[in-house]
Protein backbone atom coordinates (compact mmCIF):
# COMPACT_ATOMS: atom_id res chain seq x y z
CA UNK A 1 62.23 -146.26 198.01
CA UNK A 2 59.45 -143.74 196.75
CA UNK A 3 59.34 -143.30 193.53
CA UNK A 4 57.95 -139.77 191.50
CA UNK A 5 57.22 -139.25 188.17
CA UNK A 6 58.54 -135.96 186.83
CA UNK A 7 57.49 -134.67 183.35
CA UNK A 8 59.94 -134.43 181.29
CA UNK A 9 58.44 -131.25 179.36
CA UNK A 10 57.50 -128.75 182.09
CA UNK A 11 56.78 -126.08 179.30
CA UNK A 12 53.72 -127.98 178.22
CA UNK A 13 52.45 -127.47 181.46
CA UNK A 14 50.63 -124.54 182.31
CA UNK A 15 48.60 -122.40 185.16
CA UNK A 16 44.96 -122.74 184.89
CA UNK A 17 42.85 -119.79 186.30
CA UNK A 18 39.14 -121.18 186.89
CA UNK A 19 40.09 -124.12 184.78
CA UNK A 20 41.27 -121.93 181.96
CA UNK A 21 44.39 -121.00 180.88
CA UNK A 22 45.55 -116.76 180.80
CA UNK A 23 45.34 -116.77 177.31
CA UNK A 24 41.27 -118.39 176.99
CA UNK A 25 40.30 -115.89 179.59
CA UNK A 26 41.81 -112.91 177.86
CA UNK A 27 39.87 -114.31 174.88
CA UNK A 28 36.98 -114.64 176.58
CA UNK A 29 36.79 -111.34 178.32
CA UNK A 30 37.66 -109.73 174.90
CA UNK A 31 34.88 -111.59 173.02
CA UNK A 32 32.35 -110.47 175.45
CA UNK A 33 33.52 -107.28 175.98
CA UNK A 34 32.75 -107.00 171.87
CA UNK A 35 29.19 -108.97 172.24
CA UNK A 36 28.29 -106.47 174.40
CA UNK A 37 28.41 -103.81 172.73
CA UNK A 38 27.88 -104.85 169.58
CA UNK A 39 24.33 -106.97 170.24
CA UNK A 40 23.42 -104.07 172.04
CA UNK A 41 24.04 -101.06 169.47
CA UNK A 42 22.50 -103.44 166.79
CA UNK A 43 19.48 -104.78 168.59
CA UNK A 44 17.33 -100.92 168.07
CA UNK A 45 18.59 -100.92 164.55
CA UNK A 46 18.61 -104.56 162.68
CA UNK A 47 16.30 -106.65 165.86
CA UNK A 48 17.69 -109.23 168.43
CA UNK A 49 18.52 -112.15 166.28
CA UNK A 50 20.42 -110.49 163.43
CA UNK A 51 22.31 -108.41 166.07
CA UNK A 52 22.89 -111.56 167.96
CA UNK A 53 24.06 -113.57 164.82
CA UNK A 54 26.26 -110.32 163.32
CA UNK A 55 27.96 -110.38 167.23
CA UNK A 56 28.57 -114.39 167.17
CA UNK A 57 30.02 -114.41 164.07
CA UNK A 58 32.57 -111.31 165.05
CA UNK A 59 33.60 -112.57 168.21
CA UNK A 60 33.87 -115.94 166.93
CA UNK A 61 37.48 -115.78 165.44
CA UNK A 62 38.46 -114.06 168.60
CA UNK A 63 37.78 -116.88 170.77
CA UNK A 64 39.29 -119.41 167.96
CA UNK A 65 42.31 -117.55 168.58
CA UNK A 66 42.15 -117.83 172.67
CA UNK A 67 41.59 -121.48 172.14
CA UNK A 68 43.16 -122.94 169.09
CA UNK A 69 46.42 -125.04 169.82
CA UNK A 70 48.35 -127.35 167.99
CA UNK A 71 51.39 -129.38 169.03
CA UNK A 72 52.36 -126.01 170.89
CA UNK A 73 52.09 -123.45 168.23
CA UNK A 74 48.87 -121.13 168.67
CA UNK A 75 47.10 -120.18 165.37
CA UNK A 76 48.63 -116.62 164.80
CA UNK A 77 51.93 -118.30 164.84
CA UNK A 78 50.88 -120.64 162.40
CA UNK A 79 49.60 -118.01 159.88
CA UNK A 80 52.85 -116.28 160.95
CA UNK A 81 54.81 -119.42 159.58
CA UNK A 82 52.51 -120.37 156.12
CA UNK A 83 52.77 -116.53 155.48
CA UNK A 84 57.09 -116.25 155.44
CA UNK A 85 56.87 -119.89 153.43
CA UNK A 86 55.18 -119.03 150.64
CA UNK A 87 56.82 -115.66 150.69
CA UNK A 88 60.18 -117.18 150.79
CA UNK A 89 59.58 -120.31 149.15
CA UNK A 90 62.09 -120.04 145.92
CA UNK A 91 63.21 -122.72 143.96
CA UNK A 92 65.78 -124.54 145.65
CA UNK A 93 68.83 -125.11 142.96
CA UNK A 94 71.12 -127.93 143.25
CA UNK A 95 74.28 -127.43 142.81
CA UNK A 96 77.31 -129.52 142.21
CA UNK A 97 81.35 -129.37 140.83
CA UNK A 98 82.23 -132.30 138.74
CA UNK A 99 85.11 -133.39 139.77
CA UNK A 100 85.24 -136.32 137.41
CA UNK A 101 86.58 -133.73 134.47
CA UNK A 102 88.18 -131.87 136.92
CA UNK A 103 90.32 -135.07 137.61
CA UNK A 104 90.60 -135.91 133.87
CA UNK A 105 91.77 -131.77 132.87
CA UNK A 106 94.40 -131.27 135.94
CA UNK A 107 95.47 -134.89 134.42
CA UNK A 108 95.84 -133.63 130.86
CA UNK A 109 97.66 -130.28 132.51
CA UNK A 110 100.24 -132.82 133.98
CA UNK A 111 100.89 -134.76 130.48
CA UNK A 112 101.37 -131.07 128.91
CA UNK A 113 103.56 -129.61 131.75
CA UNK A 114 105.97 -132.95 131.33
CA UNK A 115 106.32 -132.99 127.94
């Protein structure tokens, strides 16, 4: 009998335009839609290599987001989750009853109530 292997995670797969996934082409059309124009309006006014450095280093957090992934969770989701933990983080308080004198006082109540 034939035997297939199925994965058993089919949300980690995903479709691959051109070998890249929606979200790195989105990223990549967006970063060179922004080189363009920037490289361009700066070359006249600051010369080709500043304007091509000042372009590089703006689109370069645009692609980090396009490509970045860890275990699943894409980078704005991870400054998503350190942001609400260290706004929420408050002391955690630990609470408990003793009921060790709560034992010993409903015993004393009993002595009083049958005398």
């Amino acid at each position: 009998m034939a035997y297939v292997s199925v994965p058993k995670d089919i949300v980690k797969i995903k479709e691959k335009y051109l070998n890249f996934t929606k979200r790195q082409l989105i990223s990549i059309s967006m970063a060179g839609f922004f080189i363009f124009f920037i490289f361009f309006k700066l070359k006249n006014i600051v010369g080709i290599e500043i304007s091509m450095y000042i372009s590089f280093i703006i689109i370069f957090p645009i692609l980090f987001l396009g490509y970045y992934e860890d275990d699943g969770v894409y980078l704005e989701d991870k400054i998503k989750n350190i942001i609400y933990f260290y706004k929420n983080n408050k002391p955690k308080v630990y609470k408990t009853e003793n009921f060790y004198n709560k034992g010993l006082l409903s015993k004393e109540i009993e002595k009083f109530i049958k005398k």
